[in-house]
N, C-alpha and C. Protein backbone atom coordinates (compact mmCIF):
# COMPACT_ATOMS: atom_id res chain seq x y z
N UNK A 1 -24.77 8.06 36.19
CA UNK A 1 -23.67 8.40 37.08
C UNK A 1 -22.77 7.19 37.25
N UNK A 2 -21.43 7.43 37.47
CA UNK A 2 -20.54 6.47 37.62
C UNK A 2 -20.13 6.33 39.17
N UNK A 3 -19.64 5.03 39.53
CA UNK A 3 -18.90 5.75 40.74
C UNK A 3 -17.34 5.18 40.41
N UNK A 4 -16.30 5.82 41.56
CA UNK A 4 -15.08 6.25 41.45
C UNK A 4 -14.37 4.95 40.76
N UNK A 5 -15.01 3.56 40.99
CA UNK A 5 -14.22 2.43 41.14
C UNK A 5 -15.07 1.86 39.46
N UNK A 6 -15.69 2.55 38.47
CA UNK A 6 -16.20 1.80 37.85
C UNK A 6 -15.43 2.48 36.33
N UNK A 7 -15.11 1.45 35.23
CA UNK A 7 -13.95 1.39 34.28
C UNK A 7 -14.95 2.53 33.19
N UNK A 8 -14.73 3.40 32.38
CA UNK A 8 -15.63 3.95 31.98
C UNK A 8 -15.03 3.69 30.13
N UNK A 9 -14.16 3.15 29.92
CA UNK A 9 -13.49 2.90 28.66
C UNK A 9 -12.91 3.89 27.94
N UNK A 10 -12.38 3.37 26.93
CA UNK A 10 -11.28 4.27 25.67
C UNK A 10 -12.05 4.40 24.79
N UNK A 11 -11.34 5.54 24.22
CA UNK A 11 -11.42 5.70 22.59
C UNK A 11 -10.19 6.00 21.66
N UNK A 12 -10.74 5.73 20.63
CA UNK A 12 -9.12 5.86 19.84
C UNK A 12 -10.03 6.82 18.14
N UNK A 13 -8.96 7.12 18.05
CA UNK A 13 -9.26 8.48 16.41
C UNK A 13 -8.48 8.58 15.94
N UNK A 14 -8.07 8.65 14.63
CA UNK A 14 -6.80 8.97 13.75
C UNK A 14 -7.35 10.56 13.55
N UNK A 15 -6.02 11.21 13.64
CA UNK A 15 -5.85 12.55 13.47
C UNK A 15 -5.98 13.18 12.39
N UNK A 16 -5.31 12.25 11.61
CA UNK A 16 -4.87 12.62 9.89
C UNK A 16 -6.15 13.28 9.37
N UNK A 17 -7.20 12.83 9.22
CA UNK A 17 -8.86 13.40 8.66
C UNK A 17 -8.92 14.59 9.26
N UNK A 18 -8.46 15.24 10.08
CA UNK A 18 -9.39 16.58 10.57
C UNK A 18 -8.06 17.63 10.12
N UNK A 19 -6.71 17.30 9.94
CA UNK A 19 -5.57 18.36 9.80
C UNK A 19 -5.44 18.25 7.90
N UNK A 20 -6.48 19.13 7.48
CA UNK A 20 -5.85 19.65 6.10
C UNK A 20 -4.54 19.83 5.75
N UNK A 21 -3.88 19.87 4.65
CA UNK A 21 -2.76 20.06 4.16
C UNK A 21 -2.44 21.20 4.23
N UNK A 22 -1.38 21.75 5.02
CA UNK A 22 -1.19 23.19 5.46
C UNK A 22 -1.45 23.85 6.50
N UNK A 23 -2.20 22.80 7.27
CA UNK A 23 -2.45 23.09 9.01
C UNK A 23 -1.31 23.62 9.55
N UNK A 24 -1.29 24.86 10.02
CA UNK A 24 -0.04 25.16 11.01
C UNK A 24 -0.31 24.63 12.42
N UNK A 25 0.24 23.64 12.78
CA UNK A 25 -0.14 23.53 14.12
C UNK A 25 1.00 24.10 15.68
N UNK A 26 1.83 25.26 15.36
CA UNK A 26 2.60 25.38 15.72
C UNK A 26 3.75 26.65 15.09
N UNK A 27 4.06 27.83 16.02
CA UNK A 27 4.57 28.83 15.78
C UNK A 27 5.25 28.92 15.97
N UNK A 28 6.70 29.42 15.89
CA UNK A 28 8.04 29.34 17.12
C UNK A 28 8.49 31.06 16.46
N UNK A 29 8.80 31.68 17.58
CA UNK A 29 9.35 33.43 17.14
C UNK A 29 10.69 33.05 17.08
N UNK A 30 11.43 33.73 16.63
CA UNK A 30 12.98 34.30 16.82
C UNK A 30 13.19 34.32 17.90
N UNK A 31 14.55 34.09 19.03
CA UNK A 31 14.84 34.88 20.20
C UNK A 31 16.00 34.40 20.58
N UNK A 32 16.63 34.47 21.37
CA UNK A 32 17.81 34.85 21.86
C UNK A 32 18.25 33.51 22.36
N UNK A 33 17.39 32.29 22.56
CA UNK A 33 17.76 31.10 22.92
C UNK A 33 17.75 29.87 21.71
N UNK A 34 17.68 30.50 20.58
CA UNK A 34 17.82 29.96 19.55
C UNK A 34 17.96 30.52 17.95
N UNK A 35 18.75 30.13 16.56
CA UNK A 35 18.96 30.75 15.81
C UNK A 35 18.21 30.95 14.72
N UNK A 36 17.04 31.17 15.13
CA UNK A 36 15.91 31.64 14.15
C UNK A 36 15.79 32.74 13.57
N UNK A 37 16.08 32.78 12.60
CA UNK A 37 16.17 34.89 11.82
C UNK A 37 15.00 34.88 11.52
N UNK A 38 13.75 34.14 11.37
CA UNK A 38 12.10 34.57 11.20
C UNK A 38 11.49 33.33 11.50
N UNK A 39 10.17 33.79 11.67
CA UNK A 39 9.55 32.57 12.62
C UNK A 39 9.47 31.66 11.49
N UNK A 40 9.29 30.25 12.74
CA UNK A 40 9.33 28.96 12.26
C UNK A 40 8.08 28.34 12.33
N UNK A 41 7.51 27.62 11.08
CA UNK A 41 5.86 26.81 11.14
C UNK A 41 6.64 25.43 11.13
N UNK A 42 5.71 24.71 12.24
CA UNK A 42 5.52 23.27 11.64
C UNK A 42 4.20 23.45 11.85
N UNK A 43 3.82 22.51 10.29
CA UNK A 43 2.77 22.34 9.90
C UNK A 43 2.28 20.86 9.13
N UNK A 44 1.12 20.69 8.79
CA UNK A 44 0.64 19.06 8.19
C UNK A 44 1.24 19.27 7.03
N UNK A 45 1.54 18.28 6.48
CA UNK A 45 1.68 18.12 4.86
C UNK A 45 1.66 17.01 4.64
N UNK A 46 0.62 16.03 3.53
CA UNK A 46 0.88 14.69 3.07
C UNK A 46 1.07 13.66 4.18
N UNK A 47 0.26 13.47 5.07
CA UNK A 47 0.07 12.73 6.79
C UNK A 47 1.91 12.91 6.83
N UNK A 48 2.52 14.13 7.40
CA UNK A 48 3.39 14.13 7.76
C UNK A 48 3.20 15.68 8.75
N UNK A 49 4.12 15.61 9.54
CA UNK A 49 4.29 16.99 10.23
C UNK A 49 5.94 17.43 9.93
N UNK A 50 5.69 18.46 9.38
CA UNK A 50 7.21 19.28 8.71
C UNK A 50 7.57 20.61 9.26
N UNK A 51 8.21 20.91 9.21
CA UNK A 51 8.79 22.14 9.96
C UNK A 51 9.67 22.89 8.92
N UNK A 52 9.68 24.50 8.64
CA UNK A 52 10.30 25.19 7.69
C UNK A 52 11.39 26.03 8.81
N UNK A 53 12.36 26.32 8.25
CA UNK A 53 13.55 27.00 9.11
C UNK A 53 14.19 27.53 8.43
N UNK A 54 14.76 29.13 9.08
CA UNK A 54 15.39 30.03 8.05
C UNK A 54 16.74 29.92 9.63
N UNK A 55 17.80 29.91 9.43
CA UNK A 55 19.00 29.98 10.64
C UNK A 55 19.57 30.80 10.67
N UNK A 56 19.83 31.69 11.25
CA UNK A 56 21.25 32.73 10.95
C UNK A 56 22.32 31.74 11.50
N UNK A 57 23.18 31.82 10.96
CA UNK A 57 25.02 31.24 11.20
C UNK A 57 25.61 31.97 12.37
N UNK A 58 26.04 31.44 13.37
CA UNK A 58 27.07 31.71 14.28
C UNK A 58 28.40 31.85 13.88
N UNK A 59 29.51 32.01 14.56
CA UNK A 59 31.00 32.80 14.22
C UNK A 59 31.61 32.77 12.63
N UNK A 60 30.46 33.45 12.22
CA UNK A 60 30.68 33.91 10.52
C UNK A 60 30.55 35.17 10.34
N UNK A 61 31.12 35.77 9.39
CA UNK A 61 30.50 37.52 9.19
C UNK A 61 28.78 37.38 9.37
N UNK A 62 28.60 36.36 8.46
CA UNK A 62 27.29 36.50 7.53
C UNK A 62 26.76 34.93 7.13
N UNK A 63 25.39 34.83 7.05
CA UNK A 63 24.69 33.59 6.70
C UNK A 63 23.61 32.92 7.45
N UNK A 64 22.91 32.19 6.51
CA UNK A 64 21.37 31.56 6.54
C UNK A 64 21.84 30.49 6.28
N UNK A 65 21.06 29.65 6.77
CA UNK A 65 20.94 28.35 5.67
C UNK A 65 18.88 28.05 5.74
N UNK A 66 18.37 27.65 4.85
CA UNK A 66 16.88 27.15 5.24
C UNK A 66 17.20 25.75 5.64
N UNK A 67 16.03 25.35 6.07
CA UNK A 67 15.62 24.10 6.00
C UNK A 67 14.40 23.66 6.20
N UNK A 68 14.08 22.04 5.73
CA UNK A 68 12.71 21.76 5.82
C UNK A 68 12.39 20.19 6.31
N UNK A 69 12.46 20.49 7.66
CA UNK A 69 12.19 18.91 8.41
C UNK A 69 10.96 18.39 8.25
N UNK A 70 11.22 17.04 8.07
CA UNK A 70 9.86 16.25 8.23
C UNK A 70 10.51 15.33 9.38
N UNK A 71 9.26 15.27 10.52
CA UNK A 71 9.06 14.44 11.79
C UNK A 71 8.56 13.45 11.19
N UNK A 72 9.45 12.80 11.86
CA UNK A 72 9.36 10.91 11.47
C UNK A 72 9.20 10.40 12.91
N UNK A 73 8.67 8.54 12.89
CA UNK A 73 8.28 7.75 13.98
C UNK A 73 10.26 7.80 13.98
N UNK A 74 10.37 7.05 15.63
CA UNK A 74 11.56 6.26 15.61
C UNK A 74 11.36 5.10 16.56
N UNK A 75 11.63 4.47 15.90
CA UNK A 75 11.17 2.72 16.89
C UNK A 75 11.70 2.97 18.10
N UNK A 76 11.10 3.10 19.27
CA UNK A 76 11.51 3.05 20.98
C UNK A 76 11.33 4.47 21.40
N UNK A 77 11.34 5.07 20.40
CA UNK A 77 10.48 6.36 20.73
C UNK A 77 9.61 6.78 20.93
N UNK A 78 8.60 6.28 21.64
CA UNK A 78 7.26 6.28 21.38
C UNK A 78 6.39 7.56 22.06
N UNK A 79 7.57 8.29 22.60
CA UNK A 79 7.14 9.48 23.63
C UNK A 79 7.46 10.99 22.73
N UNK A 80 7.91 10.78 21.80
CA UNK A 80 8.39 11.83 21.53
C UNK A 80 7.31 12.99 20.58
């Protein structure tokens, strides 16, 4: 047993080993607060986390564009 005032320590783990290549860790639907025409994965790939995106186009007849983000560090960002 511990009591309230006593330091019980850290641990630290790299993530990368347990998320296979293709991990979805993350779903996003279509809806009305953003321009998603079918759902969106970010998922692991190659110790990176990437995100696939299909857009419908605003004040056009017509249009998509895809895309395929990869989340990167940014120095002073450390919260994000």
């Amino acid at each position: 047993m511990f009591s309230a005032d006593e330091k019980m320590g850290d641990a630290e783990f790299d993530i990368r080993p347990f998320l296979p290549n293709g991990t979805i860790t993350t779903r996003i639907l279509p809806s009305s607060s953003n321009c998603l025409s079918e759902e969106s994965f970010i998922f692991w790939k190659d110790d990176n986390l990437m995100q696939d995106m299909c857009l419908g186009l605003r004040n056009i007849e017509s249009g998509q564009v895809k895309l395929q983000l990869r989340w990167i560090d940014i120095p002073g960002y450390e919260d994000l």
